[in-house]
C-alpha atoms as a PDB file:
ATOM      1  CA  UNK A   1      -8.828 -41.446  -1.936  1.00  0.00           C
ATOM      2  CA  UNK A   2      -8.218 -40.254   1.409  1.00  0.00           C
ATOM      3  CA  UNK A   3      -5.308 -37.401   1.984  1.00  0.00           C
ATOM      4  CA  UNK A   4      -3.178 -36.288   5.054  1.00  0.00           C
ATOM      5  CA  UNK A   5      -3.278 -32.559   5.752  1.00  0.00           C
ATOM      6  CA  UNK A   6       0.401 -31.799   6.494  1.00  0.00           C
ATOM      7  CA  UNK A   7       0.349 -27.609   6.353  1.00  0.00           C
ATOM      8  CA  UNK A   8      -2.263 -25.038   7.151  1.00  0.00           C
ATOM      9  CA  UNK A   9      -1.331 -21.505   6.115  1.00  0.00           C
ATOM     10  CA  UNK A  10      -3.507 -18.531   7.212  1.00  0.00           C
ATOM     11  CA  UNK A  11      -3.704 -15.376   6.193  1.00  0.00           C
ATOM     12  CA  UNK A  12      -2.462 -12.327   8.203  1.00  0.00           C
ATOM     13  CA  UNK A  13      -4.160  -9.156   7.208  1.00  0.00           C
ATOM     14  CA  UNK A  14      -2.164  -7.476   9.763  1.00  0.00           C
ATOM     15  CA  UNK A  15      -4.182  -4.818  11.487  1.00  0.00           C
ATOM     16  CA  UNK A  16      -5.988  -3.673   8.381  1.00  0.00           C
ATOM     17  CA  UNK A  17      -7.853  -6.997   8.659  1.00  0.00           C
ATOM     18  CA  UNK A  18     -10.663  -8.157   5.931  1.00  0.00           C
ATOM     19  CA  UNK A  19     -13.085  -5.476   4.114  1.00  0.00           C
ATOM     20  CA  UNK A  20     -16.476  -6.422   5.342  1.00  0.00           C
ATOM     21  CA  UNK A  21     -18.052  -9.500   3.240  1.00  0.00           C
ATOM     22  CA  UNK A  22     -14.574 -10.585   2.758  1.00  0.00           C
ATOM     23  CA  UNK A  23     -14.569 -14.144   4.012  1.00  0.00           C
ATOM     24  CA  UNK A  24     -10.879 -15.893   5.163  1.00  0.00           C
ATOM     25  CA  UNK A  25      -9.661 -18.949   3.214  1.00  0.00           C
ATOM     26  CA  UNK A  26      -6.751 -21.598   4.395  1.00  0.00           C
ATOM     27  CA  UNK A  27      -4.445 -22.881   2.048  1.00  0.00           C
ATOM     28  CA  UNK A  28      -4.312 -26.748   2.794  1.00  0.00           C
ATOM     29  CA  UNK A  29      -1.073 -28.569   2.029  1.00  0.00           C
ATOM     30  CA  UNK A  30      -1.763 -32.094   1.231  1.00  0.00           C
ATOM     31  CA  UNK A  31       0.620 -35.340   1.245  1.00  0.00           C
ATOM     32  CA  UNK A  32       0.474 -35.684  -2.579  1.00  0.00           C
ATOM     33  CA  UNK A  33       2.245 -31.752  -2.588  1.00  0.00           C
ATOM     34  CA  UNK A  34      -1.104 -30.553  -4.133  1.00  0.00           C
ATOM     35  CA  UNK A  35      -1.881 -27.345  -2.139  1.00  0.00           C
ATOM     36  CA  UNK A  36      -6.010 -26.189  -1.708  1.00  0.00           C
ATOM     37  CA  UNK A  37      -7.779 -22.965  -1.083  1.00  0.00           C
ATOM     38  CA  UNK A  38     -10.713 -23.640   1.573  1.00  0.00           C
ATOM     39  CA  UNK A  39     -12.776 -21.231   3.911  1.00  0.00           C
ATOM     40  CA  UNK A  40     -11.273 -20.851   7.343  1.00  0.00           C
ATOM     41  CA  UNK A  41     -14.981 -21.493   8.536  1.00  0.00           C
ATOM     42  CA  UNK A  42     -15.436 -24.380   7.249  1.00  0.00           C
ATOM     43  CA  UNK A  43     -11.831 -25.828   7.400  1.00  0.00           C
ATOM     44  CA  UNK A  44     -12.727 -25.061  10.927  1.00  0.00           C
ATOM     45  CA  UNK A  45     -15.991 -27.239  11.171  1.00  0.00           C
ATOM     46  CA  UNK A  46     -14.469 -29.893   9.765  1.00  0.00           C
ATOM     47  CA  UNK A  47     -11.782 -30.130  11.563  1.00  0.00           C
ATOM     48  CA  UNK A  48      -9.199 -29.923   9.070  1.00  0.00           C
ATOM     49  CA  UNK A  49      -6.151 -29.537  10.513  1.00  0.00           C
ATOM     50  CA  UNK A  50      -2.042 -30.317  10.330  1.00  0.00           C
ATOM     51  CA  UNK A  51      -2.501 -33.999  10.843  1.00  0.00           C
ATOM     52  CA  UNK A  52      -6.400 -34.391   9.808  1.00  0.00           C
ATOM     53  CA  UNK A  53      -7.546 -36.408   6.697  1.00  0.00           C
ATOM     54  CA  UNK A  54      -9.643 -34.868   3.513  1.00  0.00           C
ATOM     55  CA  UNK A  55     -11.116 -37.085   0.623  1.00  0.00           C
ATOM     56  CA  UNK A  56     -11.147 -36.373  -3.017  1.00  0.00           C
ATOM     57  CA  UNK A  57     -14.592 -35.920  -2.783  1.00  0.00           C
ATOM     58  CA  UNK A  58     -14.724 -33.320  -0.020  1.00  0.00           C
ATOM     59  CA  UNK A  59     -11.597 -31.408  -1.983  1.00  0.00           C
ATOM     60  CA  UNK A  60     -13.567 -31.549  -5.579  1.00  0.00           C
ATOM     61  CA  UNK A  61     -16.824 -30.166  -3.365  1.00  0.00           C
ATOM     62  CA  UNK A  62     -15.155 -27.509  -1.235  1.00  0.00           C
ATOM     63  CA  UNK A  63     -11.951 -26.176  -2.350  1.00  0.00           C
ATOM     64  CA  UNK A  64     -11.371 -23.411  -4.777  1.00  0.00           C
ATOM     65  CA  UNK A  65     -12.039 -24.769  -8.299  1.00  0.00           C
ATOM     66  CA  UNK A  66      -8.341 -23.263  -9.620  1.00  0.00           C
ATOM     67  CA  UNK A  67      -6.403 -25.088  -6.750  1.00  0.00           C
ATOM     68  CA  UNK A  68      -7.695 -29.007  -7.737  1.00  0.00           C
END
């Protein structure tokens, strides 16, 4: 099943910003409510954005195991 991305929330680590190795995740908000952890990189390379569409398969393969 395809989903429609309707929220992106970043993080703002204010001007501490990350600990080095710490990588940025995205929370996705999705049209079913369900809300997903992702890496900024990637949500980045794949274009995932407010208005962009994510399958089942590429939330069950990429997001944070706790969030699906």
């Amino acid at each position: 099943m395809t989903h429609i991305i309707t929220d992106l929330d970043e993080p703002d680590n204010g001007c501490e910003g990350f600990l080095p190795g710490d990588e940025p995740k995205v929370t996705l908000t999705l049209d079913d409510g369900r809300r997903i952890r992702v890496y900024d990189r990637l949500a980045y390379q794949k274009g995932w954005d407010i208005g962009a569409s994510i399958t089942d398969e590429e939330i069950a393969e990429f997001a944070d195991k706790e969030n699906c």
